[in-house]
PDB file of N, CA and C in Angstrom:
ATOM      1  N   UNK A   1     104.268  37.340  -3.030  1.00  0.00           N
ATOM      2  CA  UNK A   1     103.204  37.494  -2.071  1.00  0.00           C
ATOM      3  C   UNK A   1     101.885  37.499  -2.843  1.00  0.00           C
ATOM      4  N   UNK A   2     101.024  36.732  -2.227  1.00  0.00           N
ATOM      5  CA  UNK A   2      99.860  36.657  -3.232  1.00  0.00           C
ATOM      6  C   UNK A   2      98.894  38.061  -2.613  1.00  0.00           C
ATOM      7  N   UNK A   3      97.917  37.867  -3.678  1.00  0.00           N
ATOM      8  CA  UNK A   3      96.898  39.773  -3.570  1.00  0.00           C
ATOM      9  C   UNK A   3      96.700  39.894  -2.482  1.00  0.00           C
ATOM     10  N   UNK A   4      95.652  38.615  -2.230  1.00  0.00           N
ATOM     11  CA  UNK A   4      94.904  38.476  -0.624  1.00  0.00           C
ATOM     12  C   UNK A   4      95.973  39.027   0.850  1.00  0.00           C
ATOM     13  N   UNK A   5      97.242  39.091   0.432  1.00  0.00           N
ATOM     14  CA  UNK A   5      98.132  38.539   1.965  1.00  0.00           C
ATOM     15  C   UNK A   5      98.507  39.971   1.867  1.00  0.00           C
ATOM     16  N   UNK A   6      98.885  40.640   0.232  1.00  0.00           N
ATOM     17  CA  UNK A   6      99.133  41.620   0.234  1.00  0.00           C
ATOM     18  C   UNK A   6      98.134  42.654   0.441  1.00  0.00           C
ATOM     19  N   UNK A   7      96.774  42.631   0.071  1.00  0.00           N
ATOM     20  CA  UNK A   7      95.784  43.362   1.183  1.00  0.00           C
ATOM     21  C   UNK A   7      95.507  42.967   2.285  1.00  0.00           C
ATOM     22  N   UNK A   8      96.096  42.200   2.823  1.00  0.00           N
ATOM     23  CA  UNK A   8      95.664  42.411   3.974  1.00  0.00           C
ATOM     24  C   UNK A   8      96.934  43.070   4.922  1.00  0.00           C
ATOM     25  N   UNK A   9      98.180  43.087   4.600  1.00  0.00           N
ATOM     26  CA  UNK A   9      99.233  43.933   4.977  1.00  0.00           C
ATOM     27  C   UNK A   9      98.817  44.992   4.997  1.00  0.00           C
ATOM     28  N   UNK A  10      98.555  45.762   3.525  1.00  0.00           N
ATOM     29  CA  UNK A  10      97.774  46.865   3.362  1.00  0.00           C
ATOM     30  C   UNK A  10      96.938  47.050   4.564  1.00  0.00           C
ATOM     31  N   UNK A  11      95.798  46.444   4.356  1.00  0.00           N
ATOM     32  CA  UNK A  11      94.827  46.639   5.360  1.00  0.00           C
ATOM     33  C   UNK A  11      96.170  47.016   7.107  1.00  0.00           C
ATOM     34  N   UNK A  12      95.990  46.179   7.418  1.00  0.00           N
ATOM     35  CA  UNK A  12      97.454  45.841   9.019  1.00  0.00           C
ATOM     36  C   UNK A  12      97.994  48.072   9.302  1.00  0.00           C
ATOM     37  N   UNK A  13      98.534  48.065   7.694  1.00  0.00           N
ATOM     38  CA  UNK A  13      99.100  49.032   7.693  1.00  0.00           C
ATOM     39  C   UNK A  13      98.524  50.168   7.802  1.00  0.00           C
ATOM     40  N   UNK A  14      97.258  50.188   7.125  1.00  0.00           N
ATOM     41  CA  UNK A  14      96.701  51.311   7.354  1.00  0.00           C
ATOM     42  C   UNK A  14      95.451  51.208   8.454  1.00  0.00           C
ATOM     43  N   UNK A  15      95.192  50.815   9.548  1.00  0.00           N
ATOM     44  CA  UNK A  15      94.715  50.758  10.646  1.00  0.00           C
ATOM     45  C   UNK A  15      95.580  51.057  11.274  1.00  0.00           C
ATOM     46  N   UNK A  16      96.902  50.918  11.245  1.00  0.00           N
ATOM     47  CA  UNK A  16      98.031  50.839  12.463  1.00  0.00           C
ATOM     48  C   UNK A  16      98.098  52.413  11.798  1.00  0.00           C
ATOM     49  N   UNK A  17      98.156  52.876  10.954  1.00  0.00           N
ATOM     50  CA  UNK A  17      98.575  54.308  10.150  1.00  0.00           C
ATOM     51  C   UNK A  17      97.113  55.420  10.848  1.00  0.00           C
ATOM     52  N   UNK A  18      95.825  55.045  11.095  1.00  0.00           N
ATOM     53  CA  UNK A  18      94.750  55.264  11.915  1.00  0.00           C
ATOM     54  C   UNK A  18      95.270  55.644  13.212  1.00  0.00           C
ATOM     55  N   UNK A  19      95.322  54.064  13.296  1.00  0.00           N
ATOM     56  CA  UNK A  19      95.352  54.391  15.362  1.00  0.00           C
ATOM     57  C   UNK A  19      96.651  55.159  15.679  1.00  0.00           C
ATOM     58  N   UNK A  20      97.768  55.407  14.942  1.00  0.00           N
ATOM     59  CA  UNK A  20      98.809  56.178  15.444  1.00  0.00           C
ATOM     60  C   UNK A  20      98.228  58.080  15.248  1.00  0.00           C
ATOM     61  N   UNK A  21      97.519  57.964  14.198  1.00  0.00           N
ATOM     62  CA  UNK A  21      97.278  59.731  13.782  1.00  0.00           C
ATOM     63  C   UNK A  21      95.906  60.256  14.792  1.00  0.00           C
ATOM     64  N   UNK A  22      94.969  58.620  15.333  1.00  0.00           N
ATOM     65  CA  UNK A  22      94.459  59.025  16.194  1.00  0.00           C
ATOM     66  C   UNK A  22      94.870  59.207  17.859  1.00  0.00           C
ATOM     67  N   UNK A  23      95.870  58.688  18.129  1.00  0.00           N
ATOM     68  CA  UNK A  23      97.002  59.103  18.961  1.00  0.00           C
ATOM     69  C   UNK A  23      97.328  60.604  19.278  1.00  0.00           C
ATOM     70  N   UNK A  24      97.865  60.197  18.052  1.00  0.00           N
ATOM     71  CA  UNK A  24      98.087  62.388  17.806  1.00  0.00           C
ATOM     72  C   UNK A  24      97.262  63.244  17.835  1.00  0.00           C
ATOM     73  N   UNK A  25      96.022  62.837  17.076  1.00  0.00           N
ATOM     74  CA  UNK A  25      95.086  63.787  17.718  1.00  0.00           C
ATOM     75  C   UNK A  25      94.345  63.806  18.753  1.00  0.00           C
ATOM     76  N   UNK A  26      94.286  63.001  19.620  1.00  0.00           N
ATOM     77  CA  UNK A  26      94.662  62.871  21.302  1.00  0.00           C
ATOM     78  C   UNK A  26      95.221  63.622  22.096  1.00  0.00           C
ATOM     79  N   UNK A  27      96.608  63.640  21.820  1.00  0.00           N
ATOM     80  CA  UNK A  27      97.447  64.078  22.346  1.00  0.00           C
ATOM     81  C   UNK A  27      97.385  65.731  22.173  1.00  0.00           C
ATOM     82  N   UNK A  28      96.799  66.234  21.106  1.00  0.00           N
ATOM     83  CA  UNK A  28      96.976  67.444  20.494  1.00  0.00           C
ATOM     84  C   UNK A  28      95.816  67.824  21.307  1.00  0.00           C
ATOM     85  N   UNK A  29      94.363  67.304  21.482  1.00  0.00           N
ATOM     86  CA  UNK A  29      93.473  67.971  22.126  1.00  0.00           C
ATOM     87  C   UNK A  29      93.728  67.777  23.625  1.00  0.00           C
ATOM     88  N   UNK A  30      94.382  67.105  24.251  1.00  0.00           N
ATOM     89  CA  UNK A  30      94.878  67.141  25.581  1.00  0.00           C
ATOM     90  C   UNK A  30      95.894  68.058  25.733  1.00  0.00           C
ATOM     91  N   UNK A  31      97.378  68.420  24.649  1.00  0.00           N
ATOM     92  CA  UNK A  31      97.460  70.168  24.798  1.00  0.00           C
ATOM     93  C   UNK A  31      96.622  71.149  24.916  1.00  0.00           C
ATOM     94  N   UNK A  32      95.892  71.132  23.996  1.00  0.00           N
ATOM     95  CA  UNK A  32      94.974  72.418  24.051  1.00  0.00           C
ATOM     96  C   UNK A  32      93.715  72.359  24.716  1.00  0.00           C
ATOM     97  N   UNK A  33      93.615  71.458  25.729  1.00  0.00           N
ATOM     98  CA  UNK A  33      92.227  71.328  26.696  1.00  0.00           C
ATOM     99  C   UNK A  33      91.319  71.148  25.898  1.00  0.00           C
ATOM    100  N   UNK A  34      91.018  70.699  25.016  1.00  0.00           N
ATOM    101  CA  UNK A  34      89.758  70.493  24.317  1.00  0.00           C
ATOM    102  C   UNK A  34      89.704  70.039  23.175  1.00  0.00           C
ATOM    103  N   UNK A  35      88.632  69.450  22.811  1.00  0.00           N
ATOM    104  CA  UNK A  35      88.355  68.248  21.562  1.00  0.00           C
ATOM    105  C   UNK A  35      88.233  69.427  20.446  1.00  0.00           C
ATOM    106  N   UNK A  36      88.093  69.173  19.121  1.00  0.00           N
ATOM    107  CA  UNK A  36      88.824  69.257  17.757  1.00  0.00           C
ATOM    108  C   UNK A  36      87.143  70.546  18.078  1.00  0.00           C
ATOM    109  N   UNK A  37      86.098  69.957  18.407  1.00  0.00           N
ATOM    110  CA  UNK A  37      84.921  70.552  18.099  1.00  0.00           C
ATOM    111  C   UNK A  37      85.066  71.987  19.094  1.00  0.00           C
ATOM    112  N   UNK A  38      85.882  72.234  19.962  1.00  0.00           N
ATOM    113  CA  UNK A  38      85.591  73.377  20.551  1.00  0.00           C
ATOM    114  C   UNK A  38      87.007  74.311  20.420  1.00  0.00           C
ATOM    115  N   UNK A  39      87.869  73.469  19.820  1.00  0.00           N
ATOM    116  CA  UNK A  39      89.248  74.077  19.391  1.00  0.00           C
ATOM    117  C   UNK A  39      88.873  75.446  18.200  1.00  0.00           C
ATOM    118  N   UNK A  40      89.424  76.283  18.619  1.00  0.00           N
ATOM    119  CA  UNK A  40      89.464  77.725  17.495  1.00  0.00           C
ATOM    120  C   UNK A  40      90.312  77.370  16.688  1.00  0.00           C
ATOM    121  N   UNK A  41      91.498  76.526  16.670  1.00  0.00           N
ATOM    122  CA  UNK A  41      91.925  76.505  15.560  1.00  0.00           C
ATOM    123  C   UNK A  41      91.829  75.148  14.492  1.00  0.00           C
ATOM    124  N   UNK A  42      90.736  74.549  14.896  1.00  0.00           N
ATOM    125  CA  UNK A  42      90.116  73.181  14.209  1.00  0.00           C
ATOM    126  C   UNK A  42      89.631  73.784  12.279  1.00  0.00           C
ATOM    127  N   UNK A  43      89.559  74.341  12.278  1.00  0.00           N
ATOM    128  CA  UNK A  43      88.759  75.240  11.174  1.00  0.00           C
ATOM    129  C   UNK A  43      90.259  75.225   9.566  1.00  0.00           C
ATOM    130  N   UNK A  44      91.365  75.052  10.605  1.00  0.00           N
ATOM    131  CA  UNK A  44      92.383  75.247   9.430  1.00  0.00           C
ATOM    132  C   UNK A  44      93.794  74.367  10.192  1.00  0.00           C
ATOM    133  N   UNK A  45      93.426  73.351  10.956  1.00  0.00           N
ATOM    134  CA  UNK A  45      94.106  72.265  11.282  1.00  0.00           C
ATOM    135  C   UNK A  45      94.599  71.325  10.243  1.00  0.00           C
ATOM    136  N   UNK A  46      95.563  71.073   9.932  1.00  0.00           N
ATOM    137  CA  UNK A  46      96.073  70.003   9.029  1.00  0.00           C
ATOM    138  C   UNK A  46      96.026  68.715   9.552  1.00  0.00           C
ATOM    139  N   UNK A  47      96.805  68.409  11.050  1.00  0.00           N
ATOM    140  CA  UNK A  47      96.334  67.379  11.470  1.00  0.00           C
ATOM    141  C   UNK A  47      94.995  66.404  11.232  1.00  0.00           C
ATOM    142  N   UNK A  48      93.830  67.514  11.691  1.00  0.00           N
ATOM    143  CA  UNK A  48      92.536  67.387  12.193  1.00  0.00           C
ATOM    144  C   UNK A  48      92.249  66.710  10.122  1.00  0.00           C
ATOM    145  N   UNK A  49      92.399  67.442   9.354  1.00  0.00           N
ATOM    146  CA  UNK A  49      91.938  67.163   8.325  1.00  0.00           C
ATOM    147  C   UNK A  49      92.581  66.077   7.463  1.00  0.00           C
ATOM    148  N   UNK A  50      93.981  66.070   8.232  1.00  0.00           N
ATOM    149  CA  UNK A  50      94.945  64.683   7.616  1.00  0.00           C
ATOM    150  C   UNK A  50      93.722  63.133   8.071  1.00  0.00           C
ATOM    151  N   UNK A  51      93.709  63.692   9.311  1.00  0.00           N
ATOM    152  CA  UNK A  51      92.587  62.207  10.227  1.00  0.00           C
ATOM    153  C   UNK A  51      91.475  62.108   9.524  1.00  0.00           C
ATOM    154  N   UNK A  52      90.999  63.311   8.884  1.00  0.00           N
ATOM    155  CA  UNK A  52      89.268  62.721   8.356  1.00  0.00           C
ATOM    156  C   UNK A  52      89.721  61.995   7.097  1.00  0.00           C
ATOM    157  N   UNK A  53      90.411  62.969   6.390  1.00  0.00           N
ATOM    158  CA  UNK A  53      91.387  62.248   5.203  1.00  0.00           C
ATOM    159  C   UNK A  53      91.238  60.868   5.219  1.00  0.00           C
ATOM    160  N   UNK A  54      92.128  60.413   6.344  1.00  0.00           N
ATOM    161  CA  UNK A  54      92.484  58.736   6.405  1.00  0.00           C
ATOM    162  C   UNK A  54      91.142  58.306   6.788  1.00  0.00           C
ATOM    163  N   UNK A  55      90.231  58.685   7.805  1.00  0.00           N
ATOM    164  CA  UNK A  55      88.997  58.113   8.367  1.00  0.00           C
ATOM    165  C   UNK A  55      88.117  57.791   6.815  1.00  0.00           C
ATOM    166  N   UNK A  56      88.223  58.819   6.267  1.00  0.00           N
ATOM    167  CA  UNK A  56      87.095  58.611   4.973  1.00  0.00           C
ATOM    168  C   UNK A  56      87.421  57.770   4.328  1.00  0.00           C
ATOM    169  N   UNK A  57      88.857  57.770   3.701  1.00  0.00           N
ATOM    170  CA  UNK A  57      89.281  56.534   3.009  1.00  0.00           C
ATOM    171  C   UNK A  57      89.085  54.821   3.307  1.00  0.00           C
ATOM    172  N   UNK A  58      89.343  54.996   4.590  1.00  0.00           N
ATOM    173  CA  UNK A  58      89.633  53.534   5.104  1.00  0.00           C
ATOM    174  C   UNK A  58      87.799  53.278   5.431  1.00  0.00           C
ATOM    175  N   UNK A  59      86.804  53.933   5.480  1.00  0.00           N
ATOM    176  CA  UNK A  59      85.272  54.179   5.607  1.00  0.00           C
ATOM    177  C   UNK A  59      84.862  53.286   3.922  1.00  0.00           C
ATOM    178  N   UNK A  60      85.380  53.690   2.576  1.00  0.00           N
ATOM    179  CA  UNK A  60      85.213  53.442   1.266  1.00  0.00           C
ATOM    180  C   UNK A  60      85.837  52.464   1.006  1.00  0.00           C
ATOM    181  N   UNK A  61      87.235  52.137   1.741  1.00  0.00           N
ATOM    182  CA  UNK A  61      87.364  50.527   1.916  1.00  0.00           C
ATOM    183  C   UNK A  61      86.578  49.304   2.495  1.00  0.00           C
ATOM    184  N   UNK A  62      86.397  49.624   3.816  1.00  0.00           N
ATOM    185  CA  UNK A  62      85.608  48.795   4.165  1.00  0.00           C
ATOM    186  C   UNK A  62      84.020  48.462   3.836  1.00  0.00           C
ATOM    187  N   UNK A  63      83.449  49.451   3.159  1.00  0.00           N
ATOM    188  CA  UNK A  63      82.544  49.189   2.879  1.00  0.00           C
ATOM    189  C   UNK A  63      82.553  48.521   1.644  1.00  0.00           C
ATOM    190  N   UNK A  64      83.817  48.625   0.751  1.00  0.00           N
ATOM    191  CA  UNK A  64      84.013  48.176  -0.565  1.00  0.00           C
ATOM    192  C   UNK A  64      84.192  46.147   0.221  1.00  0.00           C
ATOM    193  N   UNK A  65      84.944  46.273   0.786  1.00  0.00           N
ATOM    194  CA  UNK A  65      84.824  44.704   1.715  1.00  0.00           C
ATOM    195  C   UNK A  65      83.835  44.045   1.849  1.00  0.00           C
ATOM    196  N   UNK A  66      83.184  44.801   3.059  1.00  0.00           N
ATOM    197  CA  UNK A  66      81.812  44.766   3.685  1.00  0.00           C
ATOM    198  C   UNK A  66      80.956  43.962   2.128  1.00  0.00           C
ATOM    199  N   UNK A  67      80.564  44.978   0.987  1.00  0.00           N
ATOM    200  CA  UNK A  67      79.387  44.519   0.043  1.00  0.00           C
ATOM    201  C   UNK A  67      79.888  43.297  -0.589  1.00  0.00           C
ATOM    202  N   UNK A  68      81.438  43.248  -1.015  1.00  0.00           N
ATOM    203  CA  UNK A  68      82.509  41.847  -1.396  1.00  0.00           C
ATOM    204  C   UNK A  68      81.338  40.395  -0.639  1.00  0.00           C
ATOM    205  N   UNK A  69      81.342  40.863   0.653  1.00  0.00           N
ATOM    206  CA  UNK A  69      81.640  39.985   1.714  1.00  0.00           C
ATOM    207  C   UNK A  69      80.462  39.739   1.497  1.00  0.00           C
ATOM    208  N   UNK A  70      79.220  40.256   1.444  1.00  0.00           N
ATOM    209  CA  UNK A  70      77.549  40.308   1.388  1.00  0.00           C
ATOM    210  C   UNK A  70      77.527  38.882   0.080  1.00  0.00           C
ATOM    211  N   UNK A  71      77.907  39.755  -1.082  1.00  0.00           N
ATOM    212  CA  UNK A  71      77.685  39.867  -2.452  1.00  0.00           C
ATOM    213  C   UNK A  71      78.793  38.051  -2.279  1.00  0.00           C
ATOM    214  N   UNK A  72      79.610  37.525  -2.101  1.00  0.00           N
ATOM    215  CA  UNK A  72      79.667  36.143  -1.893  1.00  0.00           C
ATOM    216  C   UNK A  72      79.088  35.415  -1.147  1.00  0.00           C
ATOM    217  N   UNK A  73      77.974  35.969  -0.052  1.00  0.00           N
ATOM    218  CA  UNK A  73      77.482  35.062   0.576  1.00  0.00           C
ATOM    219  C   UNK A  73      76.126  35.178  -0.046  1.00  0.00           C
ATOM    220  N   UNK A  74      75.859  35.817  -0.647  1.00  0.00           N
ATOM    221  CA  UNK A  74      74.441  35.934  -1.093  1.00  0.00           C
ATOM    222  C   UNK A  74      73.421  36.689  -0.572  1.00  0.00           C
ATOM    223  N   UNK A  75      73.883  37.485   0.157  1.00  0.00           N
ATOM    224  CA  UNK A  75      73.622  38.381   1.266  1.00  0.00           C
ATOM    225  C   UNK A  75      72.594  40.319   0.494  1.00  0.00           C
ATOM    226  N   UNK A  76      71.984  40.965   0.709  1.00  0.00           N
ATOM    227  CA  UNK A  76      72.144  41.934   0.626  1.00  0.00           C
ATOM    228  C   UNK A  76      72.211  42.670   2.163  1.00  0.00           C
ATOM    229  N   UNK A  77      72.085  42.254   3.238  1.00  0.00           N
ATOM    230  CA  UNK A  77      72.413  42.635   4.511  1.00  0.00           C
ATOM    231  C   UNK A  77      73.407  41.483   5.780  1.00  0.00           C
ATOM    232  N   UNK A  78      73.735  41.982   6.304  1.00  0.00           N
ATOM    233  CA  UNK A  78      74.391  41.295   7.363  1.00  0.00           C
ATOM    234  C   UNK A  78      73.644  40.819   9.081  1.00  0.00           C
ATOM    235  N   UNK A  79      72.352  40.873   8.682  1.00  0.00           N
ATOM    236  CA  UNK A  79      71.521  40.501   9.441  1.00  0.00           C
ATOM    237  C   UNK A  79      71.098  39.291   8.870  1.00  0.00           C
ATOM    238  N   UNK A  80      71.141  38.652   7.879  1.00  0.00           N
ATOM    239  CA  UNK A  80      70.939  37.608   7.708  1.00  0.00           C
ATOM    240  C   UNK A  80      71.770  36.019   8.271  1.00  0.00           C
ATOM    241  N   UNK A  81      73.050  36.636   8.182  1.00  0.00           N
ATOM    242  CA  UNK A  81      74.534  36.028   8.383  1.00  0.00           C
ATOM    243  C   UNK A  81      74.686  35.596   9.797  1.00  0.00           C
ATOM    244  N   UNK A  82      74.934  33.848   9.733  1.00  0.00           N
ATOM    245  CA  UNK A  82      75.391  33.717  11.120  1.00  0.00           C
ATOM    246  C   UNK A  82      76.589  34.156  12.090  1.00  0.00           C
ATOM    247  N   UNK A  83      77.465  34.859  11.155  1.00  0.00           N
ATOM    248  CA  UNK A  83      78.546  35.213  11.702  1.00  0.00           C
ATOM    249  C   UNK A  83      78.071  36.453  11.882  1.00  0.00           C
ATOM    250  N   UNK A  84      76.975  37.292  11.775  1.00  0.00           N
ATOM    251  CA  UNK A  84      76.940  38.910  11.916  1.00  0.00           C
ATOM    252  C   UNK A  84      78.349  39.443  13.061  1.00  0.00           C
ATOM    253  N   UNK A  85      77.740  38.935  14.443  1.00  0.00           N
ATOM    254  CA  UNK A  85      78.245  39.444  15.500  1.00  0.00           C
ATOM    255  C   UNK A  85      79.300  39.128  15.445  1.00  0.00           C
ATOM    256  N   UNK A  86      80.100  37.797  15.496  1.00  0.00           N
ATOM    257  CA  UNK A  86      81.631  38.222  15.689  1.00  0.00           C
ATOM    258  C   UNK A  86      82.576  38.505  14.044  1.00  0.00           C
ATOM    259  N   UNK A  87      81.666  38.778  13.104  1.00  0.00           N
ATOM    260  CA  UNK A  87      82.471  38.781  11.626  1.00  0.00           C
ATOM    261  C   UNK A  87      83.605  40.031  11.714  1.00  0.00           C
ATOM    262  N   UNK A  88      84.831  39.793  11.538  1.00  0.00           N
ATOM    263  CA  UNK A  88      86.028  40.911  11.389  1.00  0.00           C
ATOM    264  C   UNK A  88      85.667  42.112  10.142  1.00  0.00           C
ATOM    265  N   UNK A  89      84.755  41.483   9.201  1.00  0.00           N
ATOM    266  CA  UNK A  89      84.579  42.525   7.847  1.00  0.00           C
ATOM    267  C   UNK A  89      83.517  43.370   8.550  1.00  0.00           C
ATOM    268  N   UNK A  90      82.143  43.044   9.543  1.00  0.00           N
ATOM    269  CA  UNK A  90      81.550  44.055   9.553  1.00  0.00           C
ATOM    270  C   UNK A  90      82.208  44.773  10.658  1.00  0.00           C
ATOM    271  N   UNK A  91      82.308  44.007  11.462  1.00  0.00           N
ATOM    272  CA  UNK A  91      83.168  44.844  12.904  1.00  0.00           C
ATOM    273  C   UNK A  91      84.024  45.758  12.309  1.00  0.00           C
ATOM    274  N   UNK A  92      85.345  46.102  11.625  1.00  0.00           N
ATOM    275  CA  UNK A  92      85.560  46.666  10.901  1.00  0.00           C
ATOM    276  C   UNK A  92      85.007  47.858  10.517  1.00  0.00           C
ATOM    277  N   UNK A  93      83.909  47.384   9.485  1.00  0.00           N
ATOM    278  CA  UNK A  93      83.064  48.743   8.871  1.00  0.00           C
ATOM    279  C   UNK A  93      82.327  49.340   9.804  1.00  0.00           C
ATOM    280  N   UNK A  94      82.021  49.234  10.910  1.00  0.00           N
ATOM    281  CA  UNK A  94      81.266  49.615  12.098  1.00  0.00           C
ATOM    282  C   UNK A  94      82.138  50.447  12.708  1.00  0.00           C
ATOM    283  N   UNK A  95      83.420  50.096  13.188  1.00  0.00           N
ATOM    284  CA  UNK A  95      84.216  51.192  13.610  1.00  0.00           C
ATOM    285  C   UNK A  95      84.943  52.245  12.994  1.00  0.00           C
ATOM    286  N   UNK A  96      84.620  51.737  11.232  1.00  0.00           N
ATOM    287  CA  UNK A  96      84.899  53.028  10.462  1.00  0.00           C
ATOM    288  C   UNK A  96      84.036  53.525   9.934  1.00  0.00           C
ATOM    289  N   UNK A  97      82.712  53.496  10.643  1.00  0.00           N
ATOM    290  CA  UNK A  97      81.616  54.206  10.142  1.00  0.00           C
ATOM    291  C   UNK A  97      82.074  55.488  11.917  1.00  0.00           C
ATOM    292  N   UNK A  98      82.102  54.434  12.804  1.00  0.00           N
ATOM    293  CA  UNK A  98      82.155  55.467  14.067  1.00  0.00           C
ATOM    294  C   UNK A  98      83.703  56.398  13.852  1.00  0.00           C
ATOM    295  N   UNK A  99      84.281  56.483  13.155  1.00  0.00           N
ATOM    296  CA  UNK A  99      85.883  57.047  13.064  1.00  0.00           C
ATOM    297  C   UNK A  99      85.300  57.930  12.230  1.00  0.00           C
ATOM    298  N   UNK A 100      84.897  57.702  11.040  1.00  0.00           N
ATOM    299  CA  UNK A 100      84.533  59.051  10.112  1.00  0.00           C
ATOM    300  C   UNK A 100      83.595  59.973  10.738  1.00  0.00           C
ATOM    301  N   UNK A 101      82.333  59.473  11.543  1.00  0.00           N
ATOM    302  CA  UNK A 101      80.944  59.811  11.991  1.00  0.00           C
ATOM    303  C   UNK A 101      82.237  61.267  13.208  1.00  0.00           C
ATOM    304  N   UNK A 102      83.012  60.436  13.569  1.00  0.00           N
ATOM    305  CA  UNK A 102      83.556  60.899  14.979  1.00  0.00           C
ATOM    306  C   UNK A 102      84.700  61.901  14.918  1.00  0.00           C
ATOM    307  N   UNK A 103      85.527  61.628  14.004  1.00  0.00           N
ATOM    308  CA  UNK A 103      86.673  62.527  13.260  1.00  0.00           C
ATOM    309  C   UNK A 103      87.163  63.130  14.356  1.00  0.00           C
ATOM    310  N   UNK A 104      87.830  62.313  15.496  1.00  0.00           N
ATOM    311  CA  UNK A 104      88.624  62.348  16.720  1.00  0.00           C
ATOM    312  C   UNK A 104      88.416  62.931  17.706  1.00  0.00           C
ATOM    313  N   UNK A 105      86.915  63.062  18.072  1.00  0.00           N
ATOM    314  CA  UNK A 105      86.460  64.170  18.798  1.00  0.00           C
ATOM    315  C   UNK A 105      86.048  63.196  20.034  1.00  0.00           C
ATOM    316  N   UNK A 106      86.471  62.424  20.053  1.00  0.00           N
ATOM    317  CA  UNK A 106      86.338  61.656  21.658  1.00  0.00           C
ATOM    318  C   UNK A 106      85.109  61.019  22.124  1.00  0.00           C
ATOM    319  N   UNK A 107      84.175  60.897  21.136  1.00  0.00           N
ATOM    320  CA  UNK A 107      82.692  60.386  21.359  1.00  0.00           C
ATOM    321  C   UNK A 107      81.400  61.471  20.705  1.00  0.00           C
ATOM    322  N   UNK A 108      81.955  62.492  20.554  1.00  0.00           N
ATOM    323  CA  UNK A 108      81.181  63.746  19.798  1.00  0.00           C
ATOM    324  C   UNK A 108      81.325  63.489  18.462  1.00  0.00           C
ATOM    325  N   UNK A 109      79.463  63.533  17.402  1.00  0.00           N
ATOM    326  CA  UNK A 109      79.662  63.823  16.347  1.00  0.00           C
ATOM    327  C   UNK A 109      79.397  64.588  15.522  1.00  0.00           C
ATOM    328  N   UNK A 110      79.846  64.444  14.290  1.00  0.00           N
ATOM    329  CA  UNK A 110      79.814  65.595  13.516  1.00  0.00           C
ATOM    330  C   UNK A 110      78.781  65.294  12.388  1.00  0.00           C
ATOM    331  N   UNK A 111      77.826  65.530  11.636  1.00  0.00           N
ATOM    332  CA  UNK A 111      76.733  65.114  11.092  1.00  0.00           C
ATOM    333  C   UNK A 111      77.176  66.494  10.267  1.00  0.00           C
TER     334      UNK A 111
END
């Protein structure tokens, strides 16, 4: 398997490894009536901290992509680029800027 096919499995895998733990923590704040931010026991949640875990990581990937992606086109922004709007690398880093920013709280962030 060549690098490329094999990151991008990688990649496949750990988005699908995302959207399942953000599932769970779904499901976990729909037990307990309420999002991670008003939960009493958010403070020493493993779940909750497994998700930022993965959110942050896959945040330092894509941005490691994202500058790849700049830095061959000659780019230092993605406003230059005709593909801005439908490009998969920034779309991507955009929703793992909103996943880390958001850390499963349903549209609430955490700054």
């Amino acid at each position: 398997m060549s690098v490329e096919v094999s990151q991008n499995v990688n990649t496949i895998t750990e988005n699908a490894d995302i959207e399942v733990a953000l599932r769970s923590l779904k499901e976990c704040q729909t037990l307990h009536n309420a999002n991670c931010l008003a939960c009493s026991q958010a403070q020493n949640c493993a779940q909750k901290m497994e998700f930022e875990e993965m959110t942050l990581n896959n945040l330092a990937r894509q941005q490691t992509a994202l500058k790849q992606c700049q830095e061959e086109r000659g780019f230092v922004s993605c406003l230059n680029c005709a593909e801005m709007l439908e490009c998969k690398v920034r779309n991507d880093y955009v929703r793992a800027v909103h996943l880390s920013m958001n850390k499963g709280n349903g549209g609430s962030f955490e700054f």
